[in-house]
C-alpha atoms as a PDB file:
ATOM      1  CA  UNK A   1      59.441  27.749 -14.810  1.00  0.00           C
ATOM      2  CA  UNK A   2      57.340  28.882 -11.499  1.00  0.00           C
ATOM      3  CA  UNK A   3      53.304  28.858 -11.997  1.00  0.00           C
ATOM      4  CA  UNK A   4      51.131  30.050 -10.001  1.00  0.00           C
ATOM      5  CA  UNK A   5      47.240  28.418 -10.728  1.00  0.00           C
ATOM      6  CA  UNK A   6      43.994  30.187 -10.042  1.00  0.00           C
ATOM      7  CA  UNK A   7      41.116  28.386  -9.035  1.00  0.00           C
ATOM      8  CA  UNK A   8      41.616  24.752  -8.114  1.00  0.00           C
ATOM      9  CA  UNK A   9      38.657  22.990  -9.374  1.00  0.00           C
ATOM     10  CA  UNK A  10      38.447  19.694 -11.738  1.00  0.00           C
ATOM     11  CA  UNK A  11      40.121  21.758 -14.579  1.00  0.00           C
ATOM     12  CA  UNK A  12      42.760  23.381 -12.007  1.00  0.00           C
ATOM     13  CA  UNK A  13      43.570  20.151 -10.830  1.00  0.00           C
ATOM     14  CA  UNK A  14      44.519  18.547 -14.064  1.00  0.00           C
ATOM     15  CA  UNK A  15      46.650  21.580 -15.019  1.00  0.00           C
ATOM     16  CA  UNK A  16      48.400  20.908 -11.610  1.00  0.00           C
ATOM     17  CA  UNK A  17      48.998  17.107 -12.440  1.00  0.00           C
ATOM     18  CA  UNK A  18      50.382  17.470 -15.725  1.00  0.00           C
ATOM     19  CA  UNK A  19      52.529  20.491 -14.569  1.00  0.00           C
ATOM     20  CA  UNK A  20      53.570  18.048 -11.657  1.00  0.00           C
ATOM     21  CA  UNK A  21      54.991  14.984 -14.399  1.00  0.00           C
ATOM     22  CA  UNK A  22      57.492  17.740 -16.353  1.00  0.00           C
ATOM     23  CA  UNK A  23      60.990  18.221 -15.731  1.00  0.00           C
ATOM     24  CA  UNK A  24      61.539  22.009 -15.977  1.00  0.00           C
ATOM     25  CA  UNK A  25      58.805  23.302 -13.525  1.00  0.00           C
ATOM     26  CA  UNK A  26      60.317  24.741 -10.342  1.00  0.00           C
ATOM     27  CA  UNK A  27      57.520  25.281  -8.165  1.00  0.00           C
ATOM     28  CA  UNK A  28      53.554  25.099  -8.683  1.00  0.00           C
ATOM     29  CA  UNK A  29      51.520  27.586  -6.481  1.00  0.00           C
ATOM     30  CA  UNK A  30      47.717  27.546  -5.788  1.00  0.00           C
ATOM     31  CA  UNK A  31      45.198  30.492  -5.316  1.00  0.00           C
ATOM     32  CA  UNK A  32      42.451  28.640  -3.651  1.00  0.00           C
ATOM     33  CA  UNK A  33      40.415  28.747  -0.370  1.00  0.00           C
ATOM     34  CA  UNK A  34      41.121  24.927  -0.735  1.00  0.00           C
ATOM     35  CA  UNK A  35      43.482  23.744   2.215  1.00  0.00           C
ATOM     36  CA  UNK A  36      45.630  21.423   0.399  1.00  0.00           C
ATOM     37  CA  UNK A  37      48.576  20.106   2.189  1.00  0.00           C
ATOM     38  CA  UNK A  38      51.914  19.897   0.896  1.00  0.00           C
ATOM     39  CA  UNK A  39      51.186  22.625  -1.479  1.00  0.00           C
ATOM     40  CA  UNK A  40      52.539  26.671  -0.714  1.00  0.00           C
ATOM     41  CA  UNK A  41      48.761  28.143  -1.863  1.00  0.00           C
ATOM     42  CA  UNK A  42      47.373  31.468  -0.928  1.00  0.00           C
ATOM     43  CA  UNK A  43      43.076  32.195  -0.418  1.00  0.00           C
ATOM     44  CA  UNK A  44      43.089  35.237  -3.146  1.00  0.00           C
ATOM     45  CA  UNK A  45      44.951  36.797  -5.551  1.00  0.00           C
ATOM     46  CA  UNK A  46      45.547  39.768  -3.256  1.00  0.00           C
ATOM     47  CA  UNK A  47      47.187  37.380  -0.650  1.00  0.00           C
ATOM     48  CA  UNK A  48      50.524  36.824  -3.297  1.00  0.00           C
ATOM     49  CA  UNK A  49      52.788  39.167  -2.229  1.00  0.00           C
ATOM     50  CA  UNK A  50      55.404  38.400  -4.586  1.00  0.00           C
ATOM     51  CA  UNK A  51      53.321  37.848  -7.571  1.00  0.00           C
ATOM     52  CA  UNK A  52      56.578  39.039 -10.174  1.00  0.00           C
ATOM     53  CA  UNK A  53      57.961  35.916  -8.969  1.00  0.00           C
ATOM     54  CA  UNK A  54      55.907  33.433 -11.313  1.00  0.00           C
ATOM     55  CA  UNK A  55      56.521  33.456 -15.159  1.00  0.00           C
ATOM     56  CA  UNK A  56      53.254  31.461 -16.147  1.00  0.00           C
ATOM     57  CA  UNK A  57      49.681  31.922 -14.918  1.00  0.00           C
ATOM     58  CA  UNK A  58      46.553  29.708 -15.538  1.00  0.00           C
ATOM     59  CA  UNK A  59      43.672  31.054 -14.739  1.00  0.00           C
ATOM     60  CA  UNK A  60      40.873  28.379 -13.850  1.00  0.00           C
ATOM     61  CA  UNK A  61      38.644  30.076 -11.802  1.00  0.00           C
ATOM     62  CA  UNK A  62      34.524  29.848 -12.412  1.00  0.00           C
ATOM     63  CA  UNK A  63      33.613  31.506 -15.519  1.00  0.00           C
ATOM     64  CA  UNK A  64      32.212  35.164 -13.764  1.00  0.00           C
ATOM     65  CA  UNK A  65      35.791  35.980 -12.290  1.00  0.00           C
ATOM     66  CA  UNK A  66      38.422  35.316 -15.164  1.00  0.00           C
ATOM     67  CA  UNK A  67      38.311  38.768 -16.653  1.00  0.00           C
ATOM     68  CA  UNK A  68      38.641  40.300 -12.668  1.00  0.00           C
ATOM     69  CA  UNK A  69      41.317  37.511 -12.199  1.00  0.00           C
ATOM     70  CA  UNK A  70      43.208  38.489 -15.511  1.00  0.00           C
ATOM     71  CA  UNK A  71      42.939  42.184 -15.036  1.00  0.00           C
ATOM     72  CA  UNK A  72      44.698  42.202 -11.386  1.00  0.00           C
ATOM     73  CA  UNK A  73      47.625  40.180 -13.115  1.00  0.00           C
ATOM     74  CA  UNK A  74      48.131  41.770 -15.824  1.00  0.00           C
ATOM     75  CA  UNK A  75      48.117  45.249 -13.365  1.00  0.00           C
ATOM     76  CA  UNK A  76      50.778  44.249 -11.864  1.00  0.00           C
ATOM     77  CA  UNK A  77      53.188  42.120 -13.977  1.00  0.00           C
ATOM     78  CA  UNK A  78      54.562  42.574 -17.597  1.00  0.00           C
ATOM     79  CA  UNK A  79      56.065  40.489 -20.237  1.00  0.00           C
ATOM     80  CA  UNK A  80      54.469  36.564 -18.610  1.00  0.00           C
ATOM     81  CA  UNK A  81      52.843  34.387 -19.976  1.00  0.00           C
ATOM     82  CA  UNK A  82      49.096  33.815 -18.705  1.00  0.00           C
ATOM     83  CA  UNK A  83      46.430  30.864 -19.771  1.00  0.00           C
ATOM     84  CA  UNK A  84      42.571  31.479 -19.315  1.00  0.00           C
ATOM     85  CA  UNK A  85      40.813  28.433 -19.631  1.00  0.00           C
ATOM     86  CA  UNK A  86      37.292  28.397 -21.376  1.00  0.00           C
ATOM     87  CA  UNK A  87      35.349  30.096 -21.693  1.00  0.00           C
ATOM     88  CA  UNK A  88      37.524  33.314 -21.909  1.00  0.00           C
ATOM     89  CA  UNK A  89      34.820  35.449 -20.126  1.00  0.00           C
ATOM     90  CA  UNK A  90      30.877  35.177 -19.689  1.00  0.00           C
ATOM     91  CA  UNK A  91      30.043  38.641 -21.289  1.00  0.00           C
ATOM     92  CA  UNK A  92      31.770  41.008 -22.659  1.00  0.00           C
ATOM     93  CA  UNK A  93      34.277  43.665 -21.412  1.00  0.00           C
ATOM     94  CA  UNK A  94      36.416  46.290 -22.508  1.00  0.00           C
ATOM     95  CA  UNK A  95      39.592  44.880 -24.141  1.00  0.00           C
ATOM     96  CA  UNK A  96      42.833  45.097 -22.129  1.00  0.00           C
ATOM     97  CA  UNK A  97      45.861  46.619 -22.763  1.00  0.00           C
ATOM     98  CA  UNK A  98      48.249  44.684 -21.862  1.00  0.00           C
ATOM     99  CA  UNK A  99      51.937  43.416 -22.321  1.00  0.00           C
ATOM    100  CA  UNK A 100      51.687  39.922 -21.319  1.00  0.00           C
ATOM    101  CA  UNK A 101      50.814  37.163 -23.903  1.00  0.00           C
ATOM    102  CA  UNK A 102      47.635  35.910 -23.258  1.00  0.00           C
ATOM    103  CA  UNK A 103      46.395  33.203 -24.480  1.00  0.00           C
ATOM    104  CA  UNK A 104      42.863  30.963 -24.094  1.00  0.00           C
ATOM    105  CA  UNK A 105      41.762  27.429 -24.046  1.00  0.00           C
ATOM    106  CA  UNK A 106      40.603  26.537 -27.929  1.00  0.00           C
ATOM    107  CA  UNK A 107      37.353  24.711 -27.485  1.00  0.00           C
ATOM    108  CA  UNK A 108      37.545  21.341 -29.247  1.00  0.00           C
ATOM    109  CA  UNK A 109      33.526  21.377 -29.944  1.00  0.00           C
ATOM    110  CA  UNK A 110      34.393  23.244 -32.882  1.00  0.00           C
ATOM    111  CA  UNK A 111      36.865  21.181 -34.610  1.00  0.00           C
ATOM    112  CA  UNK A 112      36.457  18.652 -36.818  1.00  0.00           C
ATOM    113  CA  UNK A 113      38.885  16.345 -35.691  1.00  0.00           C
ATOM    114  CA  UNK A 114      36.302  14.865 -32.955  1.00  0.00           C
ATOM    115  CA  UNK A 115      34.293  13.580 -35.881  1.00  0.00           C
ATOM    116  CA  UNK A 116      37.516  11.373 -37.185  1.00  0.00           C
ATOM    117  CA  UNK A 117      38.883  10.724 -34.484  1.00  0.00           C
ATOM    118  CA  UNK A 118      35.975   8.664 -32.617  1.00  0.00           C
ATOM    119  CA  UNK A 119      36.445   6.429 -35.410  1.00  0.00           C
ATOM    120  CA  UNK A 120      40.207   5.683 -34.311  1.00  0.00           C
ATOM    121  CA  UNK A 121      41.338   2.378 -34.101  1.00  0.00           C
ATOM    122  CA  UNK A 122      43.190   3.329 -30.575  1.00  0.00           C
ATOM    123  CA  UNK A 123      41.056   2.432 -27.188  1.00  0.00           C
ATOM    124  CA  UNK A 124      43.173   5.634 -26.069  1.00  0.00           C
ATOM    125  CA  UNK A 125      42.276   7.551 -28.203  1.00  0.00           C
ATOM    126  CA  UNK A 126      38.476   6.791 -28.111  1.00  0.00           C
ATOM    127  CA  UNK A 127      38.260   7.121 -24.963  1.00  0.00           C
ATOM    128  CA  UNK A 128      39.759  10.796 -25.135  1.00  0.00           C
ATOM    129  CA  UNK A 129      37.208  11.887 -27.313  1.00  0.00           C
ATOM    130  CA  UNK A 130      34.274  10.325 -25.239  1.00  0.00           C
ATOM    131  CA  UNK A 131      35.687  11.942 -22.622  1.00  0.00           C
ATOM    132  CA  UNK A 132      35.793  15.539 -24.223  1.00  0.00           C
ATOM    133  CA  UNK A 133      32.409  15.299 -25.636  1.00  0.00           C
ATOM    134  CA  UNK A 134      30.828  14.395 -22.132  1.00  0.00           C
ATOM    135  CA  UNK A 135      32.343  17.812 -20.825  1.00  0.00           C
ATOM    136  CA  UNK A 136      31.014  19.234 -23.954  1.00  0.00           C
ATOM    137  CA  UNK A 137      27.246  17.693 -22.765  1.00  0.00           C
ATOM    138  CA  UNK A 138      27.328  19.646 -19.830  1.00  0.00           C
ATOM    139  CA  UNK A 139      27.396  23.236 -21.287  1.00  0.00           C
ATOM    140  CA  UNK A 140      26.092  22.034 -24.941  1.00  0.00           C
ATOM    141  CA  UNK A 141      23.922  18.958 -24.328  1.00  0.00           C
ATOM    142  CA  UNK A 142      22.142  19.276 -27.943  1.00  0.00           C
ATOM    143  CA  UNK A 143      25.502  19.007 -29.737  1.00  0.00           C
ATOM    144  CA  UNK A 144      26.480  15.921 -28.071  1.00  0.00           C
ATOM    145  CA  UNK A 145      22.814  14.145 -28.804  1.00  0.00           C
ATOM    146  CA  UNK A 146      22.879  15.636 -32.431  1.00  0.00           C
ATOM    147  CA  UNK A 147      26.021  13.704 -32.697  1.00  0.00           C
ATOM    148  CA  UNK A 148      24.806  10.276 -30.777  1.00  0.00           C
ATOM    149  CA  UNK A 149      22.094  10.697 -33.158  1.00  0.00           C
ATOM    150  CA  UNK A 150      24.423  10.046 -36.170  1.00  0.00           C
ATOM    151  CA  UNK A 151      26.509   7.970 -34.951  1.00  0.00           C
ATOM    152  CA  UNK A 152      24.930   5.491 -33.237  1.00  0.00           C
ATOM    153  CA  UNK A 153      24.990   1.582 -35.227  1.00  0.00           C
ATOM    154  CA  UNK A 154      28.194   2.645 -37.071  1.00  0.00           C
ATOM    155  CA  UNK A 155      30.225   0.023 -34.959  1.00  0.00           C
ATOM    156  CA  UNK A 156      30.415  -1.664 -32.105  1.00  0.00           C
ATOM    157  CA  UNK A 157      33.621   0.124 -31.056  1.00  0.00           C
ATOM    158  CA  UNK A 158      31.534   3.752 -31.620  1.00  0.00           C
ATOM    159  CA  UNK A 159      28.615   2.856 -29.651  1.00  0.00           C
ATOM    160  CA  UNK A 160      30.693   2.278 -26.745  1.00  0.00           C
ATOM    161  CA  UNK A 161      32.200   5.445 -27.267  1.00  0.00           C
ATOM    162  CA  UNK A 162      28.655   7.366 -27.566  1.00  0.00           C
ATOM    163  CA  UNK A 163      27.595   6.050 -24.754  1.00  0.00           C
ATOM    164  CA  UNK A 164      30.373   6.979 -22.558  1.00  0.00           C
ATOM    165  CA  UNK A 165      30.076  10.175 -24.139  1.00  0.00           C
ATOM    166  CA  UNK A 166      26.671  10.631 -23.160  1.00  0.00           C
ATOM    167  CA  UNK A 167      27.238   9.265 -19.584  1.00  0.00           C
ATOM    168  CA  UNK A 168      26.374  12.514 -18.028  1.00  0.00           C
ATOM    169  CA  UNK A 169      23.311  12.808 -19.639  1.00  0.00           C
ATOM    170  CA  UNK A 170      21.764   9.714 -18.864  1.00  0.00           C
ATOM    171  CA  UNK A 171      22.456  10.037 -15.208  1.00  0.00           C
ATOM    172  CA  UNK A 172      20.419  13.215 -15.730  1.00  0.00           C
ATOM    173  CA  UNK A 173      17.343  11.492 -17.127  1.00  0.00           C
ATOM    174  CA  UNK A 174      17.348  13.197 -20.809  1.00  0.00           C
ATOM    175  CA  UNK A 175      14.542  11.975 -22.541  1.00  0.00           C
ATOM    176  CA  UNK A 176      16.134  12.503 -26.234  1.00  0.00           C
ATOM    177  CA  UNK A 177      18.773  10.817 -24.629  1.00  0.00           C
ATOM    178  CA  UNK A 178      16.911   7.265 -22.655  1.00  0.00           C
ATOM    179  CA  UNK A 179      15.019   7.210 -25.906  1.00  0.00           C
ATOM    180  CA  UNK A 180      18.099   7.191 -28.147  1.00  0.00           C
ATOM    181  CA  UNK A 181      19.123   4.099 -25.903  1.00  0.00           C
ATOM    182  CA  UNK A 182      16.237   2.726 -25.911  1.00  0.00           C
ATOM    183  CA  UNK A 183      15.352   3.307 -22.256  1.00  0.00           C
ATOM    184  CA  UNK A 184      11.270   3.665 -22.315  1.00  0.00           C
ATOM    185  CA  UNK A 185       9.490   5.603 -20.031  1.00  0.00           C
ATOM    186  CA  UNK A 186       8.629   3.450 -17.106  1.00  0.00           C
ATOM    187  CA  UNK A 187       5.037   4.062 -16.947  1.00  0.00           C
ATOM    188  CA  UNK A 188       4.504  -0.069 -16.847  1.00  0.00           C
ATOM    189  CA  UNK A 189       7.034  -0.479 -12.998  1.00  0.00           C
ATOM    190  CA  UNK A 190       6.066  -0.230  -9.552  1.00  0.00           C
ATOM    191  CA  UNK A 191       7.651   0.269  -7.061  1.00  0.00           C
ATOM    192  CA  UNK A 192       6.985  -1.597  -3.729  1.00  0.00           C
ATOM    193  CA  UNK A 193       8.595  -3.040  -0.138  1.00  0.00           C
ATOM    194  CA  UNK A 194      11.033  -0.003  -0.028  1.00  0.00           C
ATOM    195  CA  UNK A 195      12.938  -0.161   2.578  1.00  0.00           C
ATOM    196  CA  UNK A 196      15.704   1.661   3.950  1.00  0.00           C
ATOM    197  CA  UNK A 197      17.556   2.393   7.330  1.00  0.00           C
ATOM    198  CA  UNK A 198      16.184   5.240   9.355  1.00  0.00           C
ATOM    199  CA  UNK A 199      19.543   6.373  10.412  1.00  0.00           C
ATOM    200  CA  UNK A 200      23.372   5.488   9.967  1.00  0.00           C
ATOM    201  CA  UNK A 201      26.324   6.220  11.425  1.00  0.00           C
ATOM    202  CA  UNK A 202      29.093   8.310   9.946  1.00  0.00           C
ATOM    203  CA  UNK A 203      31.372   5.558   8.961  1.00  0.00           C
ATOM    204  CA  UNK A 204      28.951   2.827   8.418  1.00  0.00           C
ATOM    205  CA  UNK A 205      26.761   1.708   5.699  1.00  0.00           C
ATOM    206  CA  UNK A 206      22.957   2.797   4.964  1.00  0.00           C
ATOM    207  CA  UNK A 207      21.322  -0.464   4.001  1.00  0.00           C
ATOM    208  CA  UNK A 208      18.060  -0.576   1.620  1.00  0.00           C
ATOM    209  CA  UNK A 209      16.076  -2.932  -0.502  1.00  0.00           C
ATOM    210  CA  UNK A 210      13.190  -2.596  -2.772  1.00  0.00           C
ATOM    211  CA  UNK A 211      11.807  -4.740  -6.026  1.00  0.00           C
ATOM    212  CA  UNK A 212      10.276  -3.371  -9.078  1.00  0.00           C
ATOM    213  CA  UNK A 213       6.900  -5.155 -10.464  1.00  0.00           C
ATOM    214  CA  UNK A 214       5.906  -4.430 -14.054  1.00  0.00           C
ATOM    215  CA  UNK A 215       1.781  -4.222 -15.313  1.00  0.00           C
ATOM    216  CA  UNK A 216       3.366  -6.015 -18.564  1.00  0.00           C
ATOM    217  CA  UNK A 217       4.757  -9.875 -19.144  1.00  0.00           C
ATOM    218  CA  UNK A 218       8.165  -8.427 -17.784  1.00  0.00           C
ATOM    219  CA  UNK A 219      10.099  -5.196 -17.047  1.00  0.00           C
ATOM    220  CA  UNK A 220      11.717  -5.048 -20.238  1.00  0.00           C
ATOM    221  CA  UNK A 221      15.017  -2.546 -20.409  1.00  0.00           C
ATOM    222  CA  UNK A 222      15.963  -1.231 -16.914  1.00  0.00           C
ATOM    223  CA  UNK A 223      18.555   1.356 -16.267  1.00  0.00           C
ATOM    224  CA  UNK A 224      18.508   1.106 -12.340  1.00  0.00           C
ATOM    225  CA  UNK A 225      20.012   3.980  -9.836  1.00  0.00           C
ATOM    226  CA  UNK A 226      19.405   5.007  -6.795  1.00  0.00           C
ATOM    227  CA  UNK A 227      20.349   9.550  -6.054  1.00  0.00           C
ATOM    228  CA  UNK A 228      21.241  10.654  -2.043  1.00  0.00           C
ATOM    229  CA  UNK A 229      20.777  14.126  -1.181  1.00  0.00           C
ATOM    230  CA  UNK A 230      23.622  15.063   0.861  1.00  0.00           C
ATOM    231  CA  UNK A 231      22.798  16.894   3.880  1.00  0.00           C
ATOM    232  CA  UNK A 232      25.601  19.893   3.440  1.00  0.00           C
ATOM    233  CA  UNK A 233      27.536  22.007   5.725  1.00  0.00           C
ATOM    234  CA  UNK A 234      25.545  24.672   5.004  1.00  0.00           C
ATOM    235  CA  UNK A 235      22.481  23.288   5.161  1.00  0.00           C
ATOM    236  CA  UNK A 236      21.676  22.496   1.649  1.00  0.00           C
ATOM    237  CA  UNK A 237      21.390  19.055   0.166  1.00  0.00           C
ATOM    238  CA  UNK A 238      23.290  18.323  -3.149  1.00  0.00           C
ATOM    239  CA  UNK A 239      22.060  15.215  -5.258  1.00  0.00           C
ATOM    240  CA  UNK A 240      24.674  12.490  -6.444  1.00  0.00           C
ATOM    241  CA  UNK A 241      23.356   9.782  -8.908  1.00  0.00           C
ATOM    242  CA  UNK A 242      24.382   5.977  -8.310  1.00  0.00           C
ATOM    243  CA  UNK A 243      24.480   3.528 -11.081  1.00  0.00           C
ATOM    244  CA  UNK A 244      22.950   0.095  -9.559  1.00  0.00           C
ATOM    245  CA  UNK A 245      22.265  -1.796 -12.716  1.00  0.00           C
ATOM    246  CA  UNK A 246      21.797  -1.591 -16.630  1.00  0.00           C
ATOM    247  CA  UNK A 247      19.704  -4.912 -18.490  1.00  0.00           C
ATOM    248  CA  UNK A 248      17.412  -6.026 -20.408  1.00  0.00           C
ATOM    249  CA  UNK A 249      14.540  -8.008 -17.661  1.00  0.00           C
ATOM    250  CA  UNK A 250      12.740 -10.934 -18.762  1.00  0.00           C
ATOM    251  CA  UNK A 251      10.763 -11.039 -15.812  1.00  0.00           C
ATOM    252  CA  UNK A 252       8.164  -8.976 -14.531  1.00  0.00           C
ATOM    253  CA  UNK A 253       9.995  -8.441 -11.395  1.00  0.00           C
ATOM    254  CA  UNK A 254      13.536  -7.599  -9.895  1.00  0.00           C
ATOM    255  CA  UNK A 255      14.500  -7.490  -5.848  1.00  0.00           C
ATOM    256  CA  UNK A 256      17.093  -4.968  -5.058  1.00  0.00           C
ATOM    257  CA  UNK A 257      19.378  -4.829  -1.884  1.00  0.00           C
ATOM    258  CA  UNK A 258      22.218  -2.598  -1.928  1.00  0.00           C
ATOM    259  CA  UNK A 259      24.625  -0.922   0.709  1.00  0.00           C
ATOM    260  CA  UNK A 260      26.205   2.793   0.234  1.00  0.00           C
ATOM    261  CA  UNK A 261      29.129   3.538   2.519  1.00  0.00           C
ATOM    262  CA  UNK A 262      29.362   6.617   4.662  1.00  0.00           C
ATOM    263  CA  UNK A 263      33.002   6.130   5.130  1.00  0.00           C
ATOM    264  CA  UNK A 264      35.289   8.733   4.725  1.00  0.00           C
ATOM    265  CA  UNK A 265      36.582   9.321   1.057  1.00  0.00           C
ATOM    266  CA  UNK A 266      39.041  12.152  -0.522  1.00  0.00           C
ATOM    267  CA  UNK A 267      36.458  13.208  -2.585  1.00  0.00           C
ATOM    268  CA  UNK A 268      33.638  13.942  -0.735  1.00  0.00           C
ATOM    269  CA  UNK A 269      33.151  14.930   2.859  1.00  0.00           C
ATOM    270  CA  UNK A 270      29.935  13.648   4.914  1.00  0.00           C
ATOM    271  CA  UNK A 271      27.544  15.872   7.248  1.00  0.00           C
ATOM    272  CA  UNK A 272      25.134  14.672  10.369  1.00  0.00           C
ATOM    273  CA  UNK A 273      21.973  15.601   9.030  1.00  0.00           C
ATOM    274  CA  UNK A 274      19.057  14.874   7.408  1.00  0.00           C
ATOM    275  CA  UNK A 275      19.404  13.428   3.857  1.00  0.00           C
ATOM    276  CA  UNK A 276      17.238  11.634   1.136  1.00  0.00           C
ATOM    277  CA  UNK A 277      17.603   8.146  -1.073  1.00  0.00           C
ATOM    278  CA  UNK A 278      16.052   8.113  -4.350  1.00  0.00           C
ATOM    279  CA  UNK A 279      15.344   4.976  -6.947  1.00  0.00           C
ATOM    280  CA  UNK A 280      15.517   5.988 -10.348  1.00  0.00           C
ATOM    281  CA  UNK A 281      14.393   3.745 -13.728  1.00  0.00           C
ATOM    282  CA  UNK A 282      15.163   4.669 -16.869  1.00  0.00           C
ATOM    283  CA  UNK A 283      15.798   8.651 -15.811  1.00  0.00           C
ATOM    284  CA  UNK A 284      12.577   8.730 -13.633  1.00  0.00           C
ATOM    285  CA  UNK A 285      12.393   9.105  -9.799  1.00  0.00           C
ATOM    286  CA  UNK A 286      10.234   6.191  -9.127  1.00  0.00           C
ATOM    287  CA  UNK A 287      10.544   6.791  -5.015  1.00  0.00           C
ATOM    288  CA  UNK A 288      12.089   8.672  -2.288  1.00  0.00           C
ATOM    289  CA  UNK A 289      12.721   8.076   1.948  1.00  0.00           C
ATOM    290  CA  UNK A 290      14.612  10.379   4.083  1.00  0.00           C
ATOM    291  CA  UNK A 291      16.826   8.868   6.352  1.00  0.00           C
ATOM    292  CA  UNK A 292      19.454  10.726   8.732  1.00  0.00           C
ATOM    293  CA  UNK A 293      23.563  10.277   9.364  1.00  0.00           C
ATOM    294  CA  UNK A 294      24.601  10.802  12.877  1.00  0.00           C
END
């Protein structure tokens, strides 16, 4: 089988990998303005010349372009098979005529087996369905708390998987969802002696410190992390939440040094420029100092 992919994203990417483990798949193609070496790609759907060639399409692209995506394919091939993940479209348009089978993505929100399976004595398995309900948090977060809501004490083994379910959301500071952990607000910690380096190389490390002081007898429970606003190649600055630390403080203070690395990783690619370091507690910005990468 020869299959071409459209849109090389997170989802793209794990079509590609399982596609890569199985036997009877001649050749994977890309449409992506992703340079990816080792792999024949093209930038647009236009650029496939031979396009007859492939007998299975996914289409993974962002939302807005499936239905332009799935139109063009099924314009010019007949009788293939073509996947559009989910969601199919995001409005509505007139239905095609076409003589491909087409099929979509079933969204597992919707089916019942979640509810059982989270219960499962496999780790596995657990883990797939904390997995699927964080992606679900993303586009649905009230289904996902509405769930952590009744499911929370069951077990020890459920807990953990609510949590990591709900992973997302706590790195974006839900209320419904600190409170459901039992994250107050931190009205009672102060921050003071923040320090951090005014500039760092690309390559090296950006060192800060700080320490948190609490107006109680002692900080109580701290979920700790510190956001960078990466300077971008365009210009903007794109925020990226860092877990530092997750307890229950006895004290009424806590000293914090830590060390991100600017070195280069596959997964994200650094810009000289002016960026920003956050400290967050319990889903709150408590702080912020700009510093710059050269």
């Amino acid at each position: 089988m020869k299959v071409l992919i459209i849109g090389f994203g997170s989802i793209g990417k794990r079509h590609f990998e399982v596609l890569s483990s199985m036997i009877r798949i001649e050749c994977i193609d890309l449409v992506t303005k992703q340079n990816i070496s080792g792999v024949s790609s093209f930038k647009t759907l236009s650029d496939v010349k031979d396009i007859q060639y492939y007998d299975y399409f996914i289409i993974a692209s962002e939302t807005s372009k499936h239905y332009e995506h799935l139109k063009y394919i099924c314009s010019k091939v007949e009788n293939k098979k073509i996947l559009v993940e989910k969601p199919l479209y995001d409005k509505t348009y007139k239905l095609l005529e076409s003589n491909n089978l087409i099929f979509t993505a079933y969204n597992l929100r919707f089916h019942p087996v979640l509810e059982k399976l989270k219960n499962d004595d496999s780790e596995y398995v657990r883990r797939s369905v904390a997995n699927n309900l964080n992606d679900i948090s993303k586009d649905n977060p009230h289904l996902v708390i509405e769930l952590a809501r009744t499911s929370l004490g069951y077990s020890l083994k459920t807990d953990w998987l609510i949590k990591h379910a709900c992973r997302t959301l706590l790195k974006q500071g839900h209320p419904d969802v600190m409170v459901l952990f039992g994250f107050p607000k931190p009205k009672h910690i102060e921050i003071v002696e923040f320090k951090l380096q005014n500039i760092v190389e690309m390559g090296e490390s950006l060192e800060f410190s700080f320490r948190l002081i609490s107006r109680q007898q002692a900080l109580g429970k701290l979920r700790l992390e510190y956001a960078i606003d990466f300077y971008k190649k365009n210009g903007s600055l794109s925020r990226k939440v860092f877990k530092i630390s997750e307890s229950d403080v006895k004290g009424n203070s806590k000293t914090v040094v830590k060390f991100h690395s600017f070195k280069a990783i596959s997964t994200r690619k650094y810009y000289a420029g002016n960026h920003a370091l956050s400290v967050i507690a319990n889903g709150q910005e408590l702080a912020s100092l700009g510093f710059q990468v050269t």
